[in-house]
Protein backbone atom coordinates (compact mmCIF):
# COMPACT_ATOMS: atom_id res chain seq x y z
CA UNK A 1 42.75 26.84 65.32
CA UNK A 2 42.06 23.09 63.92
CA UNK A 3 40.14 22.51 61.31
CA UNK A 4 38.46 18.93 61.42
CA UNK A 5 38.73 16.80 58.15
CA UNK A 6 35.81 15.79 58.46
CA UNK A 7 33.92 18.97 58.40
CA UNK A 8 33.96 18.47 54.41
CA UNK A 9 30.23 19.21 53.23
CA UNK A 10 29.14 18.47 49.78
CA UNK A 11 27.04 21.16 48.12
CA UNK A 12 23.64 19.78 46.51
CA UNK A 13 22.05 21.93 44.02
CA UNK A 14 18.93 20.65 42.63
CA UNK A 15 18.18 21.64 39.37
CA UNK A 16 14.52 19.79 39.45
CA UNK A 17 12.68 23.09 40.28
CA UNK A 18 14.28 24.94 37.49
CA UNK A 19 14.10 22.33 34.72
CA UNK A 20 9.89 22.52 35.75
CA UNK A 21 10.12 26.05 34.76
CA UNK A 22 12.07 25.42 31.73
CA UNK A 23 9.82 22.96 30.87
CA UNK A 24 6.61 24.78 31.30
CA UNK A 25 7.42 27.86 29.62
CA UNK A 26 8.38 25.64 26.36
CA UNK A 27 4.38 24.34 26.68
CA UNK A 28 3.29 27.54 27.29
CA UNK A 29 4.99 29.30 24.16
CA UNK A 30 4.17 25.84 22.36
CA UNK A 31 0.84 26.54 22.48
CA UNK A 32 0.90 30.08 22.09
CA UNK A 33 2.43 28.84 18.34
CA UNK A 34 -0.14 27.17 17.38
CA UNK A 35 -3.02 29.25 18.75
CA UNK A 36 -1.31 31.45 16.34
CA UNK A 37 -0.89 29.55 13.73
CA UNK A 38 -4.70 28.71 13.26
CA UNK A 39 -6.01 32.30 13.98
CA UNK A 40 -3.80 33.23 10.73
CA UNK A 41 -5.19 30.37 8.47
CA UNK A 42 -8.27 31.13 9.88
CA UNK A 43 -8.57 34.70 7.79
CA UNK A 44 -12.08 35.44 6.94
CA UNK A 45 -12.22 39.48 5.10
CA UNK A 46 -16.05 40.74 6.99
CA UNK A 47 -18.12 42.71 4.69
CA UNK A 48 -19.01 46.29 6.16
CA UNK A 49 -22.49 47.37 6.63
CA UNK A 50 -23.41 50.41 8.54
CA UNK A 51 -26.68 49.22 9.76
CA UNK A 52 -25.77 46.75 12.11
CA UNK A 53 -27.06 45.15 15.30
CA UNK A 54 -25.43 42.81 18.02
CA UNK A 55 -27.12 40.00 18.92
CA UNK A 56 -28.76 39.33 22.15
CA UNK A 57 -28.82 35.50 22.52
CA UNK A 58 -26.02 32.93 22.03
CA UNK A 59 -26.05 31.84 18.62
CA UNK A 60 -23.64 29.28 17.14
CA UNK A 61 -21.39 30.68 13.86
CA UNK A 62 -21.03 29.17 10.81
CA UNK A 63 -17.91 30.71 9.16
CA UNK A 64 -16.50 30.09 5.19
CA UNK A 65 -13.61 31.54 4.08
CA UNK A 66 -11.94 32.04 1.00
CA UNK A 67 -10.72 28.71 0.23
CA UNK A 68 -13.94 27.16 1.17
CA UNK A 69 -13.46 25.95 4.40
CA UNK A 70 -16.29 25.38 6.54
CA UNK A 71 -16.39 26.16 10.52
CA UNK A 72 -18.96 26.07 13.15
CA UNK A 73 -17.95 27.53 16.51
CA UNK A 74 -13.97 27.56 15.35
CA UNK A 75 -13.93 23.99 14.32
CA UNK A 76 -13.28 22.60 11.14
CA UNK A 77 -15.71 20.17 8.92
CA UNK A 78 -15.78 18.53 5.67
CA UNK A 79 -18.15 19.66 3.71
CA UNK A 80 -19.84 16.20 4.14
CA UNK A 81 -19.40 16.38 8.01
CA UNK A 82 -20.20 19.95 7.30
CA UNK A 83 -23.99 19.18 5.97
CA UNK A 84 -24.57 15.86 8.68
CA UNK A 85 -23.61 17.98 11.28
CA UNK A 86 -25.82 20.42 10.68
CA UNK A 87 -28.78 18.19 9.47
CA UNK A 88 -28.36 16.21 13.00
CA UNK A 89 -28.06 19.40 14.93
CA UNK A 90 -31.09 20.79 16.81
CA UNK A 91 -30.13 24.39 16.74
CA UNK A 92 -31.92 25.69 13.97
CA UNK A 93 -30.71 29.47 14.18
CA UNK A 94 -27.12 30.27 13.11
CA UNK A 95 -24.86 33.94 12.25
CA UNK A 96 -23.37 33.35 9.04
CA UNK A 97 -19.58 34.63 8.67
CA UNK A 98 -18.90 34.82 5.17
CA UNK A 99 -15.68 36.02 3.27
CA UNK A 100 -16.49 38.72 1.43
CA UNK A 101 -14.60 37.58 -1.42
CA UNK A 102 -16.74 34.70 -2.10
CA UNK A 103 -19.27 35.19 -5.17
CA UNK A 104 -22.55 36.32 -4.48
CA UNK A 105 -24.55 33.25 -5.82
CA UNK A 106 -22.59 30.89 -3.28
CA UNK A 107 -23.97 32.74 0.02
CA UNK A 108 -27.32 32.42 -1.81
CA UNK A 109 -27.24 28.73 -2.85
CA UNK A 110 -25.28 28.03 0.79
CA UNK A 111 -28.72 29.56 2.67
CA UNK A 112 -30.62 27.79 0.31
CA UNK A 113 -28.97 24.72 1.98
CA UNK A 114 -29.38 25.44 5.33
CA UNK A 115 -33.24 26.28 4.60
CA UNK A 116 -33.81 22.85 3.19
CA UNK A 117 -32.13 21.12 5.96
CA UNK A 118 -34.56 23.30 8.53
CA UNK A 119 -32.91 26.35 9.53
CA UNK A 120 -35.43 29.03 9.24
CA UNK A 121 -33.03 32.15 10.95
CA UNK A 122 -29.83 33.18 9.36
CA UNK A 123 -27.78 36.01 10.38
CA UNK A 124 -25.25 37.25 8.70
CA UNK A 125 -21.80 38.96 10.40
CA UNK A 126 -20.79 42.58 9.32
CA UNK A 127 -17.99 44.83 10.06
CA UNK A 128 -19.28 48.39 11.00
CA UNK A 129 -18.75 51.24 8.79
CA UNK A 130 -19.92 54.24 7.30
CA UNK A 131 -22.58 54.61 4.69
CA UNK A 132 -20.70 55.22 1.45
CA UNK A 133 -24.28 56.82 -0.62
């Protein structure tokens, strides 16, 4: 048996395929990170009420937590952007998601706000529990 010297083949192993993978499983858990990230600095405490009722119609949500952050829909304003925003916005009905460590006379002077800048319904968000009387 004779081997020809010129039956020498080269092996090509293209790594292209796998560095895609590699490369889109680092955006993936990239963004899983910082989806993260905002849910946890996003950390609003729900009062409970045990009379409450879900909503029927798509309302837009105005949330404050405790370090006085304003949020409509999940994104963030200034408190200046906050108040222009909502002054230039023609929704005039909103659900209120309030930290329930924020002082009473805030939520009230907050409505009072949104009442002089022409938003007649307010809603506020509960968590559901039991009556405690």
């Amino acid at each position: 048996m004779k081997f020809d010297k010129n039956d020498n083949q080269e092996v090509d192993i293209n790594i292209v395929p796998l560095l895609d993978t590699i490369f889109i499983l680092l955006i993936f858990f990239s963004l899983i990170l910082i989806s993260a990230t905002f849910l946890k600095s996003f950390d609003i405490k729900l009062p409970g009420a045990s009379n409450t009722k879900i909503l029927d119609t798509k309302v837009s949500v105005i949330s404050i937590n405790i370090s006085g952050e304003y949020f409509i829909d999940n994104k963030i304003y200034s408190k200046r952007n906050f108040w222009k925003h909502i002054k230039n916005n023609k929704k005039k009905e909103y659900v209120i998601k309030a930290d329930k460590r924020l002082k009473f006379g805030f939520v009230i002077n907050f409505m009072d706000k949104l009442r002089n800048n022409g938003i007649k319904k307010v809603y506020f968000e509960t968590e559901s529990k039991e009556n405690e009387f």
